[in-house]
PDB file of N, CA and C in Angstrom:
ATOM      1  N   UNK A   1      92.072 255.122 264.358  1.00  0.00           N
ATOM      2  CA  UNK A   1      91.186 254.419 265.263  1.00  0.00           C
ATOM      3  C   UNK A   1      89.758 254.814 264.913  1.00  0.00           C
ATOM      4  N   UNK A   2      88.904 254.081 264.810  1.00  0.00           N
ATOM      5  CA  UNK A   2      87.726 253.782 264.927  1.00  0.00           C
ATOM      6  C   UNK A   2      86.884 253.789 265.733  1.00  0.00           C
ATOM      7  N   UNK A   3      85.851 254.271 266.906  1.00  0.00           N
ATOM      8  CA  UNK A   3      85.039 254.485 268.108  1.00  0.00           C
ATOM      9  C   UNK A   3      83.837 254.362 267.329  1.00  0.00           C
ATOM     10  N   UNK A   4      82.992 253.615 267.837  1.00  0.00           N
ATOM     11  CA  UNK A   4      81.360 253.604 268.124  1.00  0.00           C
ATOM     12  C   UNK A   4      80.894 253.202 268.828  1.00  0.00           C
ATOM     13  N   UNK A   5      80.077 254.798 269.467  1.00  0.00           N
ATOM     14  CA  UNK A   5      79.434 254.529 270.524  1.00  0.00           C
ATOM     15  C   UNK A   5      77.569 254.276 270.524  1.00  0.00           C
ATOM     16  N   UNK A   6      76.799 253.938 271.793  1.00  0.00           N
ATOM     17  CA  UNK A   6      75.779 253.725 271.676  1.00  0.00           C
ATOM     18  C   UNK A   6      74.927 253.657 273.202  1.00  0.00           C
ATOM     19  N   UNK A   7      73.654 253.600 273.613  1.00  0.00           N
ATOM     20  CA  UNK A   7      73.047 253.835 274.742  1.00  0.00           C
ATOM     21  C   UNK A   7      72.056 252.949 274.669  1.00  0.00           C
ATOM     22  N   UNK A   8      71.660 252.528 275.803  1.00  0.00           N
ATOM     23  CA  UNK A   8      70.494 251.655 275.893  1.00  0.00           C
ATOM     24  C   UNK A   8      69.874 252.353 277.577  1.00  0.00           C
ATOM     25  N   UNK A   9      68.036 252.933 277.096  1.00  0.00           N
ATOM     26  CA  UNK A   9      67.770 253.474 278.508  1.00  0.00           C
ATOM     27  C   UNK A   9      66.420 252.516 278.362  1.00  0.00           C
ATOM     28  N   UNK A  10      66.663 251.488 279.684  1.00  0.00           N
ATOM     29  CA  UNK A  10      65.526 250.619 279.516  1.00  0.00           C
ATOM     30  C   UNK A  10      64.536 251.646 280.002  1.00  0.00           C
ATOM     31  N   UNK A  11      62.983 251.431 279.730  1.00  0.00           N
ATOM     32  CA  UNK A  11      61.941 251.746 280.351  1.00  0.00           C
ATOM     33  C   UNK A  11      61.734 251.631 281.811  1.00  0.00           C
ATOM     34  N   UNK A  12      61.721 249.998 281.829  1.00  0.00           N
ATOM     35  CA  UNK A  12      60.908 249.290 283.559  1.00  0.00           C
ATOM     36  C   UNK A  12      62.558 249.426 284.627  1.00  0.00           C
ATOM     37  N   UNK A  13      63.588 250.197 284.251  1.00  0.00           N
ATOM     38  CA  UNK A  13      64.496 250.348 285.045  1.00  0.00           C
ATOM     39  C   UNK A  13      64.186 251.501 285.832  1.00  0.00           C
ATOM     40  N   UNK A  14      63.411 252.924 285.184  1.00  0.00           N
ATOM     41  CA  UNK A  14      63.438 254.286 285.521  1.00  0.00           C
ATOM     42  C   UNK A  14      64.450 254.737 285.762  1.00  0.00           C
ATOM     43  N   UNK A  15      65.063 255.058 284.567  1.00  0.00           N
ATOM     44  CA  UNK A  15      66.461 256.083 284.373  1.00  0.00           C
ATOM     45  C   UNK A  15      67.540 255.271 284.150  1.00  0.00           C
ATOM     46  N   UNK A  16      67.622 253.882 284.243  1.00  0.00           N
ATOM     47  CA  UNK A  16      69.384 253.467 284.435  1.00  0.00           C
ATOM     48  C   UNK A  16      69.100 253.222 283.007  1.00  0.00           C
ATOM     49  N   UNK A  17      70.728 253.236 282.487  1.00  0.00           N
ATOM     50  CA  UNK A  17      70.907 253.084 281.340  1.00  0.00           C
ATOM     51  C   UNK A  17      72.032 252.416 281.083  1.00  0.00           C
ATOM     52  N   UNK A  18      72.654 251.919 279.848  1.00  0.00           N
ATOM     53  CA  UNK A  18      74.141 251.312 279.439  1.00  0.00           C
ATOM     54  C   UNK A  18      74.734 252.004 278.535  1.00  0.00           C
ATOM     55  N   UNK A  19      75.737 252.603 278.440  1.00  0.00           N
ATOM     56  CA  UNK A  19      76.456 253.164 277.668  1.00  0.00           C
ATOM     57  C   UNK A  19      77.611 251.760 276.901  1.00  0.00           C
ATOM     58  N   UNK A  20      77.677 251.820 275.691  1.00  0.00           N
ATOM     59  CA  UNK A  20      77.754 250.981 275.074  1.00  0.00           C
ATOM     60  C   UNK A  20      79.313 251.486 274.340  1.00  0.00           C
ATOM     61  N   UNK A  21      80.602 251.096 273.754  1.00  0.00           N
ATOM     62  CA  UNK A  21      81.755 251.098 273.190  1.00  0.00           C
ATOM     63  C   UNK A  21      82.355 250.885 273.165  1.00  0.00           C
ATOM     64  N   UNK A  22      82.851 250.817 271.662  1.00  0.00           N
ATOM     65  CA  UNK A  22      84.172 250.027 270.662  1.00  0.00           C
ATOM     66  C   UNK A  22      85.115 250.627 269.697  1.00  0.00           C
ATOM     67  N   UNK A  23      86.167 250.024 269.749  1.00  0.00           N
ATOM     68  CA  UNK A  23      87.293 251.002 268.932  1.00  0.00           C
ATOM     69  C   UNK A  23      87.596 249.844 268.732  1.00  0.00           C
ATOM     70  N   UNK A  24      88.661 250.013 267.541  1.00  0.00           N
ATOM     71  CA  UNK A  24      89.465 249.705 266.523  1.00  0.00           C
ATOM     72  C   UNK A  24      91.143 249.845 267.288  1.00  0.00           C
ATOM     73  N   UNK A  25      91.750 248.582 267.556  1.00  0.00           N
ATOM     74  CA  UNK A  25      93.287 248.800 267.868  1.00  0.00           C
ATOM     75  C   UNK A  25      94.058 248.363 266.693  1.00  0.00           C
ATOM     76  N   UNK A  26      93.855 248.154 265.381  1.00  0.00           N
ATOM     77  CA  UNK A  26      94.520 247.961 264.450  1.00  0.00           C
ATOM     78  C   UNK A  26      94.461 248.612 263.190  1.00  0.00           C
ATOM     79  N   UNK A  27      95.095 248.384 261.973  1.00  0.00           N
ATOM     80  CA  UNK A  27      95.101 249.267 260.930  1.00  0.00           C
ATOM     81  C   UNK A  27      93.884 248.697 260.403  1.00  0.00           C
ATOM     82  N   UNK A  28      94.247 247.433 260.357  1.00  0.00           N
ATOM     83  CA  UNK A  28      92.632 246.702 259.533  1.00  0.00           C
ATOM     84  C   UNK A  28      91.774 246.132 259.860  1.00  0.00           C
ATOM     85  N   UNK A  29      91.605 246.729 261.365  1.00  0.00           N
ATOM     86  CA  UNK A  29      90.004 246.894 261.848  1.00  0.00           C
ATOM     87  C   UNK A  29      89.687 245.529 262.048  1.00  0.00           C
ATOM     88  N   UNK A  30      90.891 244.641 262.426  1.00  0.00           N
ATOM     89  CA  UNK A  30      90.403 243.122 262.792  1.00  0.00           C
ATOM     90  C   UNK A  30      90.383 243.212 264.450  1.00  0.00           C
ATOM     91  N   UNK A  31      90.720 243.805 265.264  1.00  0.00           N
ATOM     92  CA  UNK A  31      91.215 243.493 266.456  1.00  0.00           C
ATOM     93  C   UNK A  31      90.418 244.758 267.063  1.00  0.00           C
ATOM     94  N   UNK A  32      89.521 244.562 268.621  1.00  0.00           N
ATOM     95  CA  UNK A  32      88.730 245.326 269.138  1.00  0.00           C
ATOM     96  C   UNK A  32      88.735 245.428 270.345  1.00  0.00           C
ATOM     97  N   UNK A  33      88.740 246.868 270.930  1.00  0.00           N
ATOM     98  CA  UNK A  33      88.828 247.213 272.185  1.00  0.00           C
ATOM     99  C   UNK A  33      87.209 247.379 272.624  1.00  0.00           C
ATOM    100  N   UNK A  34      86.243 246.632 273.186  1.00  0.00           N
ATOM    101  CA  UNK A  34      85.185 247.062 273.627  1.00  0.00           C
ATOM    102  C   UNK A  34      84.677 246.922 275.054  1.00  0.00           C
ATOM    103  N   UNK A  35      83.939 248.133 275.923  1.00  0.00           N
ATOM    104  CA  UNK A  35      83.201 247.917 277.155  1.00  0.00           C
ATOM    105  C   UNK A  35      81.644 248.374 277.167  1.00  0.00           C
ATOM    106  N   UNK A  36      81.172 247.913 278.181  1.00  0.00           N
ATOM    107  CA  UNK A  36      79.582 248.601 278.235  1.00  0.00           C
ATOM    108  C   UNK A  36      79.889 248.487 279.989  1.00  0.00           C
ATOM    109  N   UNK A  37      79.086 250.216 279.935  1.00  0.00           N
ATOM    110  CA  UNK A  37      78.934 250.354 281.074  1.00  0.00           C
ATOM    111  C   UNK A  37      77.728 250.628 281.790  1.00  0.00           C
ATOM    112  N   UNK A  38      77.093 250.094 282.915  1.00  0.00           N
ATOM    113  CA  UNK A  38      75.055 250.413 283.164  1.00  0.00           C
ATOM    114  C   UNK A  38      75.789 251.256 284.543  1.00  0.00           C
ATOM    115  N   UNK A  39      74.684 252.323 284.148  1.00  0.00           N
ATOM    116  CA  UNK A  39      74.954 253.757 284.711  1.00  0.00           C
ATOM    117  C   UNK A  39      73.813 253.946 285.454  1.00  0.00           C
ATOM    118  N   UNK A  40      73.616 254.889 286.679  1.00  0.00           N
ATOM    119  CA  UNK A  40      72.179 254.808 287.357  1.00  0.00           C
ATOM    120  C   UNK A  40      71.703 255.512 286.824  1.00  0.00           C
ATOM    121  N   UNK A  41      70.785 256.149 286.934  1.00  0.00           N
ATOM    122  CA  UNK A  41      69.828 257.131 286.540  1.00  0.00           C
ATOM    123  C   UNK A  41      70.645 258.973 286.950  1.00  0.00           C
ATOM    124  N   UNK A  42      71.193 259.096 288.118  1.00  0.00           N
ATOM    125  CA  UNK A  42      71.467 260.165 288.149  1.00  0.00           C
ATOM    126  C   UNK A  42      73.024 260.514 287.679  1.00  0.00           C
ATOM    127  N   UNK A  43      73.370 259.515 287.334  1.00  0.00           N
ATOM    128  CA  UNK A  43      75.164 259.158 286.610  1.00  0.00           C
ATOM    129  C   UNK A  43      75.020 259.778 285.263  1.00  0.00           C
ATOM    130  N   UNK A  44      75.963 261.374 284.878  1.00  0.00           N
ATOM    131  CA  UNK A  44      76.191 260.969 283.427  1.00  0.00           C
ATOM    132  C   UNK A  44      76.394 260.251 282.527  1.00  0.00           C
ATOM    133  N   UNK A  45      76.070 259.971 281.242  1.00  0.00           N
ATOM    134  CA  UNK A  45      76.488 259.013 280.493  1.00  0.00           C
ATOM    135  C   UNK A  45      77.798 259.167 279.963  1.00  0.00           C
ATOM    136  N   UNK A  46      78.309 260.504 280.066  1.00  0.00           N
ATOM    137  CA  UNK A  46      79.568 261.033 279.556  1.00  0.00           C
ATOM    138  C   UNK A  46      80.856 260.287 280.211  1.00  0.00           C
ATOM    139  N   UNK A  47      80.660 260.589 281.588  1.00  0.00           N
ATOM    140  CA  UNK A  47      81.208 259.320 282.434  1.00  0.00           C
ATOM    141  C   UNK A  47      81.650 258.663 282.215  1.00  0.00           C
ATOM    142  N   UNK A  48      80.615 257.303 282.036  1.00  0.00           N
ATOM    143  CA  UNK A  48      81.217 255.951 281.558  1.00  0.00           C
ATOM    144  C   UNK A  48      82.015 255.892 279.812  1.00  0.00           C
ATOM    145  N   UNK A  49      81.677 257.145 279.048  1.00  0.00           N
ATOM    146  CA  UNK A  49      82.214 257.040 277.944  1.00  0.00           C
ATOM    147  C   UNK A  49      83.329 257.603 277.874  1.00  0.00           C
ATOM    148  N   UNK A  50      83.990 258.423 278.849  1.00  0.00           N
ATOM    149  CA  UNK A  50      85.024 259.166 278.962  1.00  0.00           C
ATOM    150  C   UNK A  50      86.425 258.238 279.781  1.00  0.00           C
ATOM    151  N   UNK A  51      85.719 257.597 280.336  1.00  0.00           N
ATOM    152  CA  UNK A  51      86.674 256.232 281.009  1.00  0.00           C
ATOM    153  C   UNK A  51      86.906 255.097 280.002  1.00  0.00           C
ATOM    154  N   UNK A  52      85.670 254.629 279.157  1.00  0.00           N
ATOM    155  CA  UNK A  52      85.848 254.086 277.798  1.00  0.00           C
ATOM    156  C   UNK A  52      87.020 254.260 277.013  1.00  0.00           C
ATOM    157  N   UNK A  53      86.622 255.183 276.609  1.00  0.00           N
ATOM    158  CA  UNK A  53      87.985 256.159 275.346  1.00  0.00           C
ATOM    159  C   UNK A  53      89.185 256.249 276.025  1.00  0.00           C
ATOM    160  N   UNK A  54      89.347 256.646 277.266  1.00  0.00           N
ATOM    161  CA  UNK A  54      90.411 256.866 278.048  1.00  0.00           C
ATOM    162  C   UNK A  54      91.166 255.018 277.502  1.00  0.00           C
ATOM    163  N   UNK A  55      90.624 254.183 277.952  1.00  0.00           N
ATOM    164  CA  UNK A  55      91.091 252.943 278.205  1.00  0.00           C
ATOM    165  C   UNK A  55      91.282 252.326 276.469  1.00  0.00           C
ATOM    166  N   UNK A  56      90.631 252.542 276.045  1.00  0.00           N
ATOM    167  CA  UNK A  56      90.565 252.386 274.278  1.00  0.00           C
ATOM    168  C   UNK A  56      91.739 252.914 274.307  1.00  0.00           C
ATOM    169  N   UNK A  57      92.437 254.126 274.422  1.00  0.00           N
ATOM    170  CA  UNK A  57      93.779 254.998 274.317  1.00  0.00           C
ATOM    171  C   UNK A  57      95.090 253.971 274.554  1.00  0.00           C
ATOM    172  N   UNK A  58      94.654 253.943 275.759  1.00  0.00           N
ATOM    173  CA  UNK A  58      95.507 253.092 276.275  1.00  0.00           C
ATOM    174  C   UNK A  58      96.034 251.891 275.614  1.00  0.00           C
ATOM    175  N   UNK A  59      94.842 250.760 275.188  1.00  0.00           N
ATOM    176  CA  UNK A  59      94.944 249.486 274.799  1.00  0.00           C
ATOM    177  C   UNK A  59      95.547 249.984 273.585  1.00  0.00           C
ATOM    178  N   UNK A  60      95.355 251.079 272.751  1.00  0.00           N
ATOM    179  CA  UNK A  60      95.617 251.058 271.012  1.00  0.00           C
ATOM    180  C   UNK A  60      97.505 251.383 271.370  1.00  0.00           C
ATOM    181  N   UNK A  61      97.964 252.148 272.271  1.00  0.00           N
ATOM    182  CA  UNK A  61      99.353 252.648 272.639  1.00  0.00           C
ATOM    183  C   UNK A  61      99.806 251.604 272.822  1.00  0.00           C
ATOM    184  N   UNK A  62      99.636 250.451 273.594  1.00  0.00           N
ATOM    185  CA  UNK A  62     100.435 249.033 274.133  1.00  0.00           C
ATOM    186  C   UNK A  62     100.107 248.131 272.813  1.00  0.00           C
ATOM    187  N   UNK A  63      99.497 248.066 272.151  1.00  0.00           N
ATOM    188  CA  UNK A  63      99.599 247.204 271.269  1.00  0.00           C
ATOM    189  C   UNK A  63     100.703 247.643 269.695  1.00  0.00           C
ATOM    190  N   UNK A  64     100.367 249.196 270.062  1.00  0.00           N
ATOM    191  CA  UNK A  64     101.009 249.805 268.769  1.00  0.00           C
ATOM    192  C   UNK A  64     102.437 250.862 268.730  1.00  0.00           C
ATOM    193  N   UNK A  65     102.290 250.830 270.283  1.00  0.00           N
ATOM    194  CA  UNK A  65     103.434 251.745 270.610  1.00  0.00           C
ATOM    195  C   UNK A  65     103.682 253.060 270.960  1.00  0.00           C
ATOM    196  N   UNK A  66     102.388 253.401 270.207  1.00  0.00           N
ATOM    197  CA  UNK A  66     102.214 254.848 270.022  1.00  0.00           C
ATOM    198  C   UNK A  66     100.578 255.466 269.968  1.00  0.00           C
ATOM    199  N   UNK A  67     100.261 255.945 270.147  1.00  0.00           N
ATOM    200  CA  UNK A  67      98.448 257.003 269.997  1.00  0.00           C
ATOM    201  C   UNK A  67      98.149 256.988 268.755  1.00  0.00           C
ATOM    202  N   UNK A  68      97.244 256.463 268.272  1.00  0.00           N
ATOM    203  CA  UNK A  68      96.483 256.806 267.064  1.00  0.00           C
ATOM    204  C   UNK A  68      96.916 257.870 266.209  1.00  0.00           C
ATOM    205  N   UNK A  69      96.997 258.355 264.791  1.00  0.00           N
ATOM    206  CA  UNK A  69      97.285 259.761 264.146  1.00  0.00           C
ATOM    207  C   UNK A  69      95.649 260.280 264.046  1.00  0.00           C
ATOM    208  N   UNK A  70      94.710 260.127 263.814  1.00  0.00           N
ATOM    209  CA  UNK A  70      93.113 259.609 263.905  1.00  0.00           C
ATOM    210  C   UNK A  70      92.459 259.068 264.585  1.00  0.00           C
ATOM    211  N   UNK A  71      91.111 260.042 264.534  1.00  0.00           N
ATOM    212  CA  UNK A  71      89.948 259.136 266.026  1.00  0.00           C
ATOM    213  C   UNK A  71      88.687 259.741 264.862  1.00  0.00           C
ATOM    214  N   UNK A  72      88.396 258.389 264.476  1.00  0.00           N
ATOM    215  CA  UNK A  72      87.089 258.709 263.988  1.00  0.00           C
ATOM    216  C   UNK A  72      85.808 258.252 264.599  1.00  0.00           C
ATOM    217  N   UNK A  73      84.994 258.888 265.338  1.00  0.00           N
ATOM    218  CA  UNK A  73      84.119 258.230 266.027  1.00  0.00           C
ATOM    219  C   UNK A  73      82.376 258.253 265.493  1.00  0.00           C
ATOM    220  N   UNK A  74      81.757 257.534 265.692  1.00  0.00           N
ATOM    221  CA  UNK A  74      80.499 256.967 265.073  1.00  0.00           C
ATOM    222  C   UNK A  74      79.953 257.145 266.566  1.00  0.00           C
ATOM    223  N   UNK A  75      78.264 257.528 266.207  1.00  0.00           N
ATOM    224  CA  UNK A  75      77.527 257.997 267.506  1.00  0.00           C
ATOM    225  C   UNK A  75      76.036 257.559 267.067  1.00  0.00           C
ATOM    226  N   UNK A  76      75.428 256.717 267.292  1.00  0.00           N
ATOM    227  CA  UNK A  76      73.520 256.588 267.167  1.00  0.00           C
ATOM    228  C   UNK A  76      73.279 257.782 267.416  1.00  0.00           C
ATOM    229  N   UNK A  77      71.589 258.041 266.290  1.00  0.00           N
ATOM    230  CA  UNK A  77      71.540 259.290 266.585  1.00  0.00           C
ATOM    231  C   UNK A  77      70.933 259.413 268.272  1.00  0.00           C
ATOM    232  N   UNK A  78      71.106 260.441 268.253  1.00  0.00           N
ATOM    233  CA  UNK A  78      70.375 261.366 269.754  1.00  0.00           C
ATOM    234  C   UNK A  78      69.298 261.589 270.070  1.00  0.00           C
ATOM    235  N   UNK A  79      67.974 261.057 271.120  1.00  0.00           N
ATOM    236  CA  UNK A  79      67.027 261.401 271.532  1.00  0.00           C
ATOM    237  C   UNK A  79      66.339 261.708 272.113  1.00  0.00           C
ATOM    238  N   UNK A  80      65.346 262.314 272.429  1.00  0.00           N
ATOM    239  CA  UNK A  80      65.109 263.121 273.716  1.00  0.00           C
ATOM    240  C   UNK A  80      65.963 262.880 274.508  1.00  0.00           C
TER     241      UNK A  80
END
């Protein structure tokens, strides 16, 4: 499986942000599990990405039977 994640913190919102992610439910990366989640300002972002992946888990098991052997995940870099 495949994960990339990503963030969007608007300016004129003050603090809310979207946590952004997608995985891979197949071998050849044709077929995609993705959500975005807008988070308030005092909401971790970890949060909405930890319910993400959780549910990515899920969708890749019902389609395949079984959990991933691999989780390779992709991350924008990090800023302030």
């Amino acid at each position: 499986m495949i994960c990339g994640i990503d963030s969007y913190h608007d300016p004129n919102q003050k603090g809310g942000s979207v946590a952004a992610f997608v995985a891979s439910l197949n071998s050849s990366y044709t077929n995609w599990y993705s959500k975005a989640v807008i988070q308030s300002k005092k909401e971790e972002l970890v949060n909405g990405l930890t319910s993400s992946f959780e549910a990515a888990l899920e969708s890749y098991k019902t389609r395949n039977g079984q959990l991933p052997d691999n989780v390779i995940i992709y991350r924008d870099g990090v800023g302030d």
